[in-house]
Protein backbone atom coordinates (compact mmCIF):
# COMPACT_ATOMS: atom_id res chain seq x y z
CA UNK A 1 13.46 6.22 -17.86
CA UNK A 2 12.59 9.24 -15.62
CA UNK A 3 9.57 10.37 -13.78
CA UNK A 4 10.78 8.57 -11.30
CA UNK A 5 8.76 8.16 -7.90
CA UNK A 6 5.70 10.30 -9.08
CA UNK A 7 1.96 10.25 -9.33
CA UNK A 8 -0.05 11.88 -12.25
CA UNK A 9 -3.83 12.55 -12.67
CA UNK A 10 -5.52 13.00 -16.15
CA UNK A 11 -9.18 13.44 -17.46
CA UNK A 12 -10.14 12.67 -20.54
CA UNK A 13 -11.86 15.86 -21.78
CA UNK A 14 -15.68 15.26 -22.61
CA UNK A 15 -15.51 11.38 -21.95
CA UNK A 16 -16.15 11.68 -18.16
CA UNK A 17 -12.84 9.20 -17.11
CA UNK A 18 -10.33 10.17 -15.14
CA UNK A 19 -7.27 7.96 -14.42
CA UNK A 20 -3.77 8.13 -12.20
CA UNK A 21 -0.31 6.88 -13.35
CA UNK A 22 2.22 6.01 -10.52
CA UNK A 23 6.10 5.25 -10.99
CA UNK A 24 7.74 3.99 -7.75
CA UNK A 25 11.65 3.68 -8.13
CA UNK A 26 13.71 4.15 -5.05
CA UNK A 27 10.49 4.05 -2.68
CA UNK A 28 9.72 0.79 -3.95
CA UNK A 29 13.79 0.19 -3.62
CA UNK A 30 13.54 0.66 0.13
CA UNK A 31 10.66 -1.31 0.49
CA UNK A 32 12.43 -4.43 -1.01
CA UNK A 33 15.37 -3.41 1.55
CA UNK A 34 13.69 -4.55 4.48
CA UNK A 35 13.47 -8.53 3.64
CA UNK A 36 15.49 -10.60 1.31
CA UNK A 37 11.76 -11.07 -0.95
CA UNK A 38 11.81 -13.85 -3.61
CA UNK A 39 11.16 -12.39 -6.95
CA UNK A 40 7.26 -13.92 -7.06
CA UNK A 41 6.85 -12.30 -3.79
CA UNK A 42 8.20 -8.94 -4.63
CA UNK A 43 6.70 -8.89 -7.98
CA UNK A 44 3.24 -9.22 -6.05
CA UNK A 45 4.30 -6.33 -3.23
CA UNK A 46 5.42 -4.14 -5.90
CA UNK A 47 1.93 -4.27 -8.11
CA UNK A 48 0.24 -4.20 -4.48
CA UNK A 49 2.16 -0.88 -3.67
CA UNK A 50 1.35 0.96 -7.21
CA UNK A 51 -2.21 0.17 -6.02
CA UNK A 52 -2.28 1.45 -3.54
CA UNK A 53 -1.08 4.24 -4.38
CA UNK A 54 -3.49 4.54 -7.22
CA UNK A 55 -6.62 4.33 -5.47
CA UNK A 56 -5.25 6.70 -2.82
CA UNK A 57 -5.49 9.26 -5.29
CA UNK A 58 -8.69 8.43 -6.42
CA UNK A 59 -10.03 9.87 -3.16
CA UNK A 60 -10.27 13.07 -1.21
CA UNK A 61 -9.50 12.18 2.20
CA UNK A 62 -6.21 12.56 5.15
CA UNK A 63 -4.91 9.91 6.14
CA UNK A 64 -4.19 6.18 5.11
CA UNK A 65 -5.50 3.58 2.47
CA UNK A 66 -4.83 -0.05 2.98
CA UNK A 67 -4.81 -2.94 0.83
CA UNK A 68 -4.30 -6.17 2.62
CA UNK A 69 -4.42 -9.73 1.48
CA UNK A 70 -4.75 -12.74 3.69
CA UNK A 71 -4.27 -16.31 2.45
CA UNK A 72 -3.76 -19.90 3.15
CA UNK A 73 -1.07 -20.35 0.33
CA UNK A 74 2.56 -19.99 0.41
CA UNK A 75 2.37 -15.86 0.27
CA UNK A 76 0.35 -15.88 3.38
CA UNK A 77 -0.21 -11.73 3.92
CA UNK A 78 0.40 -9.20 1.48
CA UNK A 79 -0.25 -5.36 2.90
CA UNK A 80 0.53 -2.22 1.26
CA UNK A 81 -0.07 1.32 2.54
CA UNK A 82 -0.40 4.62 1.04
CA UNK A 83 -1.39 8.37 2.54
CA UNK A 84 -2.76 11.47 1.58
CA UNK A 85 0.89 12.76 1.33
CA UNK A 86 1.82 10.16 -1.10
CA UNK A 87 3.74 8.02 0.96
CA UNK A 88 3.56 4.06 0.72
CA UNK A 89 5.33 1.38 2.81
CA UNK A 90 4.84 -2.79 2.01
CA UNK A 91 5.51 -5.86 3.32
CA UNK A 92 4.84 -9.83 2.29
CA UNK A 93 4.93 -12.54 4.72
CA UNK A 94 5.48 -16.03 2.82
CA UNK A 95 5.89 -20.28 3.83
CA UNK A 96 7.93 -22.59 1.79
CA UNK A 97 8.63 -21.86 -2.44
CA UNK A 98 6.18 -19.58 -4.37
CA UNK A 99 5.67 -20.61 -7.52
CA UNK A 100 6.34 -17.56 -9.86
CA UNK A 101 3.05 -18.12 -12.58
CA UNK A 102 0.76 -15.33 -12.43
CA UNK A 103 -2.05 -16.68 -10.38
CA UNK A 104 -3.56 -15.36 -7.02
CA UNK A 105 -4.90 -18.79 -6.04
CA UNK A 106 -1.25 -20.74 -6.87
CA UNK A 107 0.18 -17.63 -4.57
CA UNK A 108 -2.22 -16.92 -2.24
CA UNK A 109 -4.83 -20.00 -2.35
CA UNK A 110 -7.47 -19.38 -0.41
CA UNK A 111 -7.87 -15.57 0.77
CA UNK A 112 -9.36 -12.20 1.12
CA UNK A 113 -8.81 -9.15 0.18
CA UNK A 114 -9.44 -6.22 2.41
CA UNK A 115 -9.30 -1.98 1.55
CA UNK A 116 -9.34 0.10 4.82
CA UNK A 117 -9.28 3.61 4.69
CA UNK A 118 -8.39 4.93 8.14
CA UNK A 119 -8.60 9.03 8.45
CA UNK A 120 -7.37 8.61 12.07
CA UNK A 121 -10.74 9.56 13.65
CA UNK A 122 -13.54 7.30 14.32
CA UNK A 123 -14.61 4.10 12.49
CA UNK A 124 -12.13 3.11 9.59
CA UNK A 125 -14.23 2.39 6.33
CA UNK A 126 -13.20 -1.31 5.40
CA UNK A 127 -13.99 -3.86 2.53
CA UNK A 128 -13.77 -7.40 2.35
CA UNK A 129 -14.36 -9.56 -0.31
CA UNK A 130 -12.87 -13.25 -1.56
CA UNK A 131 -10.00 -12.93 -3.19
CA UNK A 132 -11.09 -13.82 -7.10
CA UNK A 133 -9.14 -13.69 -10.51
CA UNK A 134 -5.99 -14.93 -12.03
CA UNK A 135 -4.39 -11.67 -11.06
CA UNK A 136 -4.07 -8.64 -8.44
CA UNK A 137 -5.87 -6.70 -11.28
CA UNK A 138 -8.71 -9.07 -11.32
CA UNK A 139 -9.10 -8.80 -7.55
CA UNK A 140 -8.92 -5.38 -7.39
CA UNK A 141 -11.52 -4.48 -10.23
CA UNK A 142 -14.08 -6.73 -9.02
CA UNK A 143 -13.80 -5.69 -5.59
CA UNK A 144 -14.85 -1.88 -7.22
CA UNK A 145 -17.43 -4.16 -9.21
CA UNK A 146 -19.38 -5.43 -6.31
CA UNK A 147 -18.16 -2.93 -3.48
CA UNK A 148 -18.34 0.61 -5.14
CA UNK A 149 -20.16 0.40 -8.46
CA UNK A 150 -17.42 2.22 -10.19
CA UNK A 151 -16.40 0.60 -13.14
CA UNK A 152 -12.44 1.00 -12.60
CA UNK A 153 -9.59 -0.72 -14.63
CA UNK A 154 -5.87 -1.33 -13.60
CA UNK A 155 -2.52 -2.29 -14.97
CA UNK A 156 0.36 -3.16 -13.10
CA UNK A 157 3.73 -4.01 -13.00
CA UNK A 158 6.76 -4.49 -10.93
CA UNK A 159 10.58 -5.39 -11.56
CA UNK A 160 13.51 -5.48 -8.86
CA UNK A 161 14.03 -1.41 -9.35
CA UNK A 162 10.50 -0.40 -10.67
CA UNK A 163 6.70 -0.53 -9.71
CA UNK A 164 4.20 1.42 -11.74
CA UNK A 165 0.51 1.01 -12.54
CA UNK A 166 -2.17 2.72 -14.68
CA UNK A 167 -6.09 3.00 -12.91
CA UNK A 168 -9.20 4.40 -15.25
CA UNK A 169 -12.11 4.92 -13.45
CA UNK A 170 -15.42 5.63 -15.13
CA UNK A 171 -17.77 8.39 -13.91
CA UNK A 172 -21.19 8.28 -15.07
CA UNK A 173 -22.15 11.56 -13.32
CA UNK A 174 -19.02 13.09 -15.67
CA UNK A 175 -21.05 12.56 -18.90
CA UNK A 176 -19.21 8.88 -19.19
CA UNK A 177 -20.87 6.73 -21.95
CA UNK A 178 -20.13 2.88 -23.02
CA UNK A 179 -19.08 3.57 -25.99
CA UNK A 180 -16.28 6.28 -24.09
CA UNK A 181 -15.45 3.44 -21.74
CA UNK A 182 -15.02 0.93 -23.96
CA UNK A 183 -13.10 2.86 -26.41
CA UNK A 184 -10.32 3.86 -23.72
CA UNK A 185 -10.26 0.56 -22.30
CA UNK A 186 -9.31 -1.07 -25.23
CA UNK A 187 -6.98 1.38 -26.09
CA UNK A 188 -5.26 0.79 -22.59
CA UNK A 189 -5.32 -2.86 -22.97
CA UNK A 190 -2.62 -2.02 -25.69
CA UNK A 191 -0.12 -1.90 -23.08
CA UNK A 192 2.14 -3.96 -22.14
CA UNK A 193 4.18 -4.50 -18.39
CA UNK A 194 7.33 -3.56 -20.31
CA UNK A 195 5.87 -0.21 -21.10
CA UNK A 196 4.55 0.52 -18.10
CA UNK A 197 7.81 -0.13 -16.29
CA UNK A 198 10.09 1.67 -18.82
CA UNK A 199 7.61 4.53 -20.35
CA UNK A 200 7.80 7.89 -19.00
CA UNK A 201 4.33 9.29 -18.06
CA UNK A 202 3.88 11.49 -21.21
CA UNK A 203 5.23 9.26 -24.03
CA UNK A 204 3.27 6.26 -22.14
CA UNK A 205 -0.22 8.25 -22.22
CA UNK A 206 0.43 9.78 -25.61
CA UNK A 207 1.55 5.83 -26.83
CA UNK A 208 -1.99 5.05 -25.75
CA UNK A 209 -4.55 8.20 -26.24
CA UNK A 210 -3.15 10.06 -28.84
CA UNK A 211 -6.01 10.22 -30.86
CA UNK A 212 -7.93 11.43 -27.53
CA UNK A 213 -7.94 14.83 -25.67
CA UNK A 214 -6.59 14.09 -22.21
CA UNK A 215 -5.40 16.86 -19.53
CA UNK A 216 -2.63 16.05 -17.72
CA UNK A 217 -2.06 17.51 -14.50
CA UNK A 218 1.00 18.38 -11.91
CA UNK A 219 2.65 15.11 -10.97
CA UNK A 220 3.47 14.97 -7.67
CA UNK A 221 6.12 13.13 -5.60
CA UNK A 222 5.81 10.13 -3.94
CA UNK A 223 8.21 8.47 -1.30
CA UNK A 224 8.32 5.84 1.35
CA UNK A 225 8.10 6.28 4.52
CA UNK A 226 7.67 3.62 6.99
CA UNK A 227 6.01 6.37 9.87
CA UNK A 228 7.51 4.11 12.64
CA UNK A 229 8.85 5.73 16.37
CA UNK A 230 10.45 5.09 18.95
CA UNK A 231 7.05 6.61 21.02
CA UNK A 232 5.14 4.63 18.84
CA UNK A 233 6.70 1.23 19.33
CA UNK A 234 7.47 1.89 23.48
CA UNK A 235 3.35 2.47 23.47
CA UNK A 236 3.13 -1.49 22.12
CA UNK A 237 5.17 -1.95 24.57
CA UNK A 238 3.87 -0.55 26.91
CA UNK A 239 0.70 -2.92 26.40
CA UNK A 240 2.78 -5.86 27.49
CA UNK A 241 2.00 -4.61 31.06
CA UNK A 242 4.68 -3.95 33.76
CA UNK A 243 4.73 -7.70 35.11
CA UNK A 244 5.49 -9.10 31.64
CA UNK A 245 8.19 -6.29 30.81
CA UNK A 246 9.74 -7.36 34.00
CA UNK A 247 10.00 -11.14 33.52
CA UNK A 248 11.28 -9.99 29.32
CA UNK A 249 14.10 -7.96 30.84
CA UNK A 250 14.91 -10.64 33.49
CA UNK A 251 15.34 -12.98 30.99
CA UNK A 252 16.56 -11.34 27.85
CA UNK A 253 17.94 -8.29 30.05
CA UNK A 254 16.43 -5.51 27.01
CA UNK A 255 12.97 -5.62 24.75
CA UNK A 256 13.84 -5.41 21.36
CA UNK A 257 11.42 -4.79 18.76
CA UNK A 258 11.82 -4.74 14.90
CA UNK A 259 9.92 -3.23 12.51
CA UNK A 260 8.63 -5.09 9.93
CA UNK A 261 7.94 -2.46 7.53
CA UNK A 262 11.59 -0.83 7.40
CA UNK A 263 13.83 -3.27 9.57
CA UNK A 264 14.77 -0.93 11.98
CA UNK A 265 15.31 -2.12 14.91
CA UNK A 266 14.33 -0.30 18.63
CA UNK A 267 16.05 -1.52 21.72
CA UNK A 268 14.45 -0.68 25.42
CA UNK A 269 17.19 -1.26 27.80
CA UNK A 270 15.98 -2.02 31.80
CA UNK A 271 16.24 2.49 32.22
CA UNK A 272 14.13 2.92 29.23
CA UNK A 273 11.87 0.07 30.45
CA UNK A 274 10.94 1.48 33.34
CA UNK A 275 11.03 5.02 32.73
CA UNK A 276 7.55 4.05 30.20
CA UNK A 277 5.55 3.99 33.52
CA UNK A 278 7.10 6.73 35.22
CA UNK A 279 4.45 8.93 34.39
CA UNK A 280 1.88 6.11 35.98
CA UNK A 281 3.80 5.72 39.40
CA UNK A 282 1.88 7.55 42.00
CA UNK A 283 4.09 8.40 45.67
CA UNK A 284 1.90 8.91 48.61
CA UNK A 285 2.53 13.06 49.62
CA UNK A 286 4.79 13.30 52.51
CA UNK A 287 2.92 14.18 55.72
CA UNK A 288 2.75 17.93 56.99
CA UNK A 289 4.23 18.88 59.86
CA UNK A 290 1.55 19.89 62.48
């Protein structure tokens, strides 16, 4: 196994398709670091980071792509997050046992799913549509279905030291026919999770599409990177208001915050406290001698 923690574009020369193959191995490690996941909840965070990370790459854009999932079943929010620079960070919050067959509504019952894309300026662009299908896959595709009109296909997979996925999207302004489309979708629907997780990008995409003429291009890293601070969590914080901090450090005698994402944990003693509305105190000048 190598190509380990990359990204790769191809285009299928002529056929108007281009699709991404991502390998995460020890950023999707240091996701699973931060909470003790059961294996049906990291098997879902894992598919959900390759994703993301897919459809990241699919657009031109700086900045962040989010894909959330909210539920009323035992995995109750799912998020994964990926950036222009090829970073992604995950987490899963979950309730009780979840049950490890492959089904979104045994795992999630009731939900949504949500895309953001958030360049950091202005309005995020966001998504939302009922989460439908047996699988992430399903979800994903029909959300492009009804949301995008871009016919787009995925495969995913994750095991306790490897995520990876496979996304073909179809563009009709490429030249892309049916018969192209359906032709390379088949052929892709060849493979199985095994593969996926254990294939190297070249020997996986020539397993598939030998018989077609695909360009490869430049893989590029990818890593995680959770993109907490400490200036980032003391302005949460620093919401709470000055009256609440004070009655938090009376009775706990330091904040401490945790982040979710990477488990690090951020510790505002009384001095630190206060010194996050130093820059806010105003003192009257002192009078001038007549």
């Amino acid at each position: 196994m190598n190509d380990s923690d990359t990204l790769s574009r191809f285009l299928f020369e002529h056929a108007g398709i281009r699709g991404n193959l991502v390998h995460l191995d020890a950023s999707w490690r240091a996701a699973l670091e931060a909470h003790p996941y059961p294996e049906p909840v990291a098997a879902r965070l894992g598919e959900a980071l390759a994703a993301a990370s897919l459809l990241a790459a699919t657009i031109k854009f700086e900045g962040s792509l989010i894909l959330q999932i909210q539920g009323s079943g035992p995995i109750r929010t799912l998020v994964a997050q990926a950036t222009h620079a090829r970073t992604v960070r995950g987490l899963a919050r979950w309730e009780a046992e979840v049950p490890a067959a492959d089904s979104l509504s045994a795992q999630f019952g009731t939900g949504q799913l949500v895309l953001t894309i958030d360049q950091g300026r202005g309005q995020p662009y966001q998504g939302v549509i009922p989460l439908a299908g047996a699988r992430l896959t399903d979800a994903i595709e029909h959300y492009f279905t009804d949301s995008e009109q871009i016919p787009t296909r995925l495969w995913l997979a994750a095991g306790p030291s490897r995520a990876s996925g496979l996304l073909l999207q179809r563009l009709p302004e490429a030249g892309a026919t049916e018969e192209d489309w359906n032709r390379v979708t088949l052929l892709a629907d060849t493979l199985t999770p095994g593969e996926l997780l254990d294939l190297a990008t070249e020997p996986l995409l020539h397993r598939l599409f030998h018989e077609e003429t695909v360009r490869l291009f430049e893989s590029e890293p990818v890593s995680f990177r959770c993109g907490c601070s400490r200036s980032r969590i003391a302005d949460m914080v620093k919401l709470l208001g000055e009256s609440d901090i004070d009655h938090l450090l009376d009775e706990h005698g330091a904040i401490e915050v945790t982040c979710e994402f990477c488990n690090r944990l951020y510790r505002f003693d009384p001095v630190d406290a206060r010194q996050l509305f130093a820059g806010a105190t105003r003192h009257a000048p002192p009078a001038t001698q007549q």
